[in-house]
Protein backbone atom coordinates (compact mmCIF):
# COMPACT_ATOMS: atom_id res chain seq x y z
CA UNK A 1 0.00 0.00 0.00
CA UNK A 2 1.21 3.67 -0.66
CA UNK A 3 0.73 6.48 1.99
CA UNK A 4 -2.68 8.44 1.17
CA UNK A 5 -2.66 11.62 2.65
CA UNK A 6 -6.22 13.13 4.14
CA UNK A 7 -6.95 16.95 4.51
CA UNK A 8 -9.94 18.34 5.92
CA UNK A 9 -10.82 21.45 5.40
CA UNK A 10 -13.01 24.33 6.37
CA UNK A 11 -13.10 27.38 4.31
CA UNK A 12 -14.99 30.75 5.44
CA UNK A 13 -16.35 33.63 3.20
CA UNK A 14 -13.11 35.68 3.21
CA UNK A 15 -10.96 32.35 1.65
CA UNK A 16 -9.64 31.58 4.72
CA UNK A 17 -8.29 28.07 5.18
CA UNK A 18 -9.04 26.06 8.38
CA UNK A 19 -7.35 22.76 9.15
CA UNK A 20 -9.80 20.47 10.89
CA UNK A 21 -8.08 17.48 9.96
CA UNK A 22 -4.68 15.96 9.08
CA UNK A 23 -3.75 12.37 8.31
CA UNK A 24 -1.27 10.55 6.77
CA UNK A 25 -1.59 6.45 6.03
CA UNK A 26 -0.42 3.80 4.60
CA UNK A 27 -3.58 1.83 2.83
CA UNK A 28 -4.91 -0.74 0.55
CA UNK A 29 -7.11 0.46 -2.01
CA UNK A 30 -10.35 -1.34 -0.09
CA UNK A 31 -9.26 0.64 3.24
CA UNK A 32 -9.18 3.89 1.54
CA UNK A 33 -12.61 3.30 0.94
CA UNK A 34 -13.13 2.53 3.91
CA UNK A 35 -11.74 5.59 4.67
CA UNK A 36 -13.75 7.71 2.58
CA UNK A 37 -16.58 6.33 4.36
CA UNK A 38 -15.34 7.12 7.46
CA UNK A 39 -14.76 10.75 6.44
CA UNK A 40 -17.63 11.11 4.78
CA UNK A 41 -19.72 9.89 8.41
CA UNK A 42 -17.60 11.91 10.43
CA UNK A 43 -17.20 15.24 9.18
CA UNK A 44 -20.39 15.37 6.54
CA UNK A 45 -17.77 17.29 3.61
CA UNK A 46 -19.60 18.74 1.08
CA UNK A 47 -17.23 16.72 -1.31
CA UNK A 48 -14.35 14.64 -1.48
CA UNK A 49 -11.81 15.22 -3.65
CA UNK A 50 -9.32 11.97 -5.11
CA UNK A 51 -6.25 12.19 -7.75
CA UNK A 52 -7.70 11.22 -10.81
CA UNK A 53 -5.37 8.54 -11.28
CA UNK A 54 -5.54 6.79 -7.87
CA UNK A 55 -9.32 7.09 -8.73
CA UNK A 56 -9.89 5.15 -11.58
CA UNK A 57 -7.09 2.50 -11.41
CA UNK A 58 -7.69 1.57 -8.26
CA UNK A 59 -10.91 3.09 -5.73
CA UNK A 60 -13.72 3.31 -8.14
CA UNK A 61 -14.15 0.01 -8.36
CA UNK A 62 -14.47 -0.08 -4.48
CA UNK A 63 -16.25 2.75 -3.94
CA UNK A 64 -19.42 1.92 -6.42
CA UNK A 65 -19.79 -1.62 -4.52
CA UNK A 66 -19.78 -0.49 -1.13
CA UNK A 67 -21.96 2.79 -1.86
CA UNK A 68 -24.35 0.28 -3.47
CA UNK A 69 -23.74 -2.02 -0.33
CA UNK A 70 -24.04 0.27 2.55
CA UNK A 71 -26.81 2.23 0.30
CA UNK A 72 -24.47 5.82 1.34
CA UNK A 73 -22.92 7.50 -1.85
CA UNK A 74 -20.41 10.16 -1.24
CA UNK A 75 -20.07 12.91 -3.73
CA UNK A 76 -16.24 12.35 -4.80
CA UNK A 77 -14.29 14.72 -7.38
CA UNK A 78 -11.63 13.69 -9.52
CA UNK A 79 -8.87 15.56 -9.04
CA UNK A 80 -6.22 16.71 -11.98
CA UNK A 81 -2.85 17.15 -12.12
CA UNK A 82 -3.04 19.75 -15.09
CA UNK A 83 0.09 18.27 -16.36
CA UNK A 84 2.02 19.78 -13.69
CA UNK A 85 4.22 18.30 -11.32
CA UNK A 86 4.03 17.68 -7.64
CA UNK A 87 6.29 20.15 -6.55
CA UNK A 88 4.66 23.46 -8.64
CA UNK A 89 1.16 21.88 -7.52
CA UNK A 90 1.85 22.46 -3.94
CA UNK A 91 4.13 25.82 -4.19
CA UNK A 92 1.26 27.66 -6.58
CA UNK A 93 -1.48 26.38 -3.85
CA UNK A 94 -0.08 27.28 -0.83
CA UNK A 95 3.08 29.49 -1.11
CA UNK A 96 0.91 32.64 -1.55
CA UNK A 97 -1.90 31.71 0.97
CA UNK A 98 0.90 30.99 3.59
CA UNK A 99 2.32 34.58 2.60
CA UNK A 100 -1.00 36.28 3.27
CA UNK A 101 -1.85 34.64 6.51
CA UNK A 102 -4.97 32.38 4.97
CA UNK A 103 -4.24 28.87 6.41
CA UNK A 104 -4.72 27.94 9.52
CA UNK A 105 -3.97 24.92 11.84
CA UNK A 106 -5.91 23.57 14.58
CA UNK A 107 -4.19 24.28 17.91
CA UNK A 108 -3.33 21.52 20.07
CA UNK A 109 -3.71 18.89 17.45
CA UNK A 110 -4.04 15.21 17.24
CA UNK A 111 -3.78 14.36 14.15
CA UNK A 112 -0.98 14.82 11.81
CA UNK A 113 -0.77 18.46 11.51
CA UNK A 114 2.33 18.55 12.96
CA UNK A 115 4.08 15.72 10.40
CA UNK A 116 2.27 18.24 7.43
CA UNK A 117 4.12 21.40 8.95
CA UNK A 118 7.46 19.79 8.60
CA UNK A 119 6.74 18.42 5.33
CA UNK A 120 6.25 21.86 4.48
CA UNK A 121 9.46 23.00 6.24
CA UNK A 122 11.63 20.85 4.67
CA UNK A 123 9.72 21.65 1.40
CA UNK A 124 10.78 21.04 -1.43
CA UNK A 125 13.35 18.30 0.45
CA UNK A 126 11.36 16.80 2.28
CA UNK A 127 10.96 12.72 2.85
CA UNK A 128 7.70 12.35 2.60
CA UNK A 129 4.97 15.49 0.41
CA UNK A 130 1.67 13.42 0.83
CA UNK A 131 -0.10 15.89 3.40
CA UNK A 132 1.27 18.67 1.44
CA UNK A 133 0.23 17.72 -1.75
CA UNK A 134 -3.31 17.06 -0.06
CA UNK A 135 -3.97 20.39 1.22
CA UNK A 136 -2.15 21.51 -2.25
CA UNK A 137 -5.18 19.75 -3.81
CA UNK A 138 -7.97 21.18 -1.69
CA UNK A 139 -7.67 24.34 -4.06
CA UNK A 140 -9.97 22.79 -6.38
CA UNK A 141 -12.13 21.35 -3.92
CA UNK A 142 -12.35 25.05 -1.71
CA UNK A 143 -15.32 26.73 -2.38
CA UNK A 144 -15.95 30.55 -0.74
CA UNK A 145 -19.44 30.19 0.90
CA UNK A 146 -21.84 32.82 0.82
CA UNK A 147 -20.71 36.15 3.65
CA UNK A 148 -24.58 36.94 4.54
CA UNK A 149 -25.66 35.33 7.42
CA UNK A 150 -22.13 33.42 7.57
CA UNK A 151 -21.39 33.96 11.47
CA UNK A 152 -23.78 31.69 12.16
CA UNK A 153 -22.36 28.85 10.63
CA UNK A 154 -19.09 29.80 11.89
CA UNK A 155 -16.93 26.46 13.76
CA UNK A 156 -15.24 26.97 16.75
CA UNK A 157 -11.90 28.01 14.81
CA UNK A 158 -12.99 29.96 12.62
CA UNK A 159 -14.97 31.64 16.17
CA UNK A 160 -11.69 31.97 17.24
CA UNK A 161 -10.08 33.73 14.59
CA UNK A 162 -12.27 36.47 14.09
CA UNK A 163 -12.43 37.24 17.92
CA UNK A 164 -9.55 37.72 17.63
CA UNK A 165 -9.63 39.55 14.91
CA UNK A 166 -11.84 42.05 16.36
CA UNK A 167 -9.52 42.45 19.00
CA UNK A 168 -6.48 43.04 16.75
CA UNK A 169 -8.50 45.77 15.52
CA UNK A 170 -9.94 47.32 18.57
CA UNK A 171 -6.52 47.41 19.82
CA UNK A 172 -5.06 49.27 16.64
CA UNK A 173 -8.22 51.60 16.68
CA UNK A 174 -7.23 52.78 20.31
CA UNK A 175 -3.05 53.20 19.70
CA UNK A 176 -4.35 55.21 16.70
CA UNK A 177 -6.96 57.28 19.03
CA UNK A 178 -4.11 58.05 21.43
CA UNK A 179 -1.34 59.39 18.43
């Protein structure tokens, strides 16, 4: 079996990137269906997103006879390469959103979050780039959802980050005040 690396993702109205979930394993084409399933149970995505490839040489097959079986049908998107490598996949994804502040890990993790942030350390050296090329992937997956009515929808990160947000920019608004 070859490592399959999982992202999950949330992603707010401003394009903001929040890691809810990071794994990396090693797994037979039958328990990465499995896995799907389990993903699909647990966190309810709106879609999941698979390497074209790895798709249809080896999980479709899989996939159709257990949906049929267990009578559950996950919406999964092929994802493509677009003829470019590994290594310009995951810099044009997430070089810029990194720059810009618009990713954002889970604190106090555990899951493989940590094993992702020194793949991306040691990027583009780095022994293993299956978590990185996930999240790298989850560009054509992301989807901004609609800003009306958003803050109710809001998880508990995303809570987070625009608390603190707001306090970032009380905090400037009163420095500024003073001057």
């Amino acid at each position: 079996p070859d490592y399959f690396g999982i992202s999950v993702v949330d992603v707010d109205a401003e394009g903001n990137w929040y890691l809810r979930y990071v794994k990396r394993e090693r797994l037979s084409a039958p328990e990465k269906v499995d896995k799907i399933f389990e993903l699909w149970n647990i966190w309810k995505p709106i879609k999941i997103g698979i390497e074209e490839k790895s798709f249809n040489s080896e999980l479709k097959p899989y996939l159709k006879l257990k949906s049929e079986k267990e009578n559950i049908f996950p919406v999964v998107e092929e994802l493509k390469h677009h003829g470019r490598n590994k290594y310009e996949r995951i810099r044009g994804a997430l070089q810029g959103r990194f720059q810009f502040g618009k990713i954002y890990f889970l604190k106090n993790s555990v899951d493989d979050q940590d094993k992702l942030k020194i793949e991306l350390y040691d990027f583009p050296k780095a022994k293993h780039d299956d978590l990185s090329d996930a999240l790298a992937y989850i560009e054509q997956l992301a989807v901004r959802p609609f800003a009306q009515g958003r803050e109710r929808y809001r998880t508990s990160i995303e809570q987070e980050f625009y608390e603190n947000k707001k306090k970032l920019e009380r905090n400037v608004s009163n420095i500024i005040r003073r001057l």
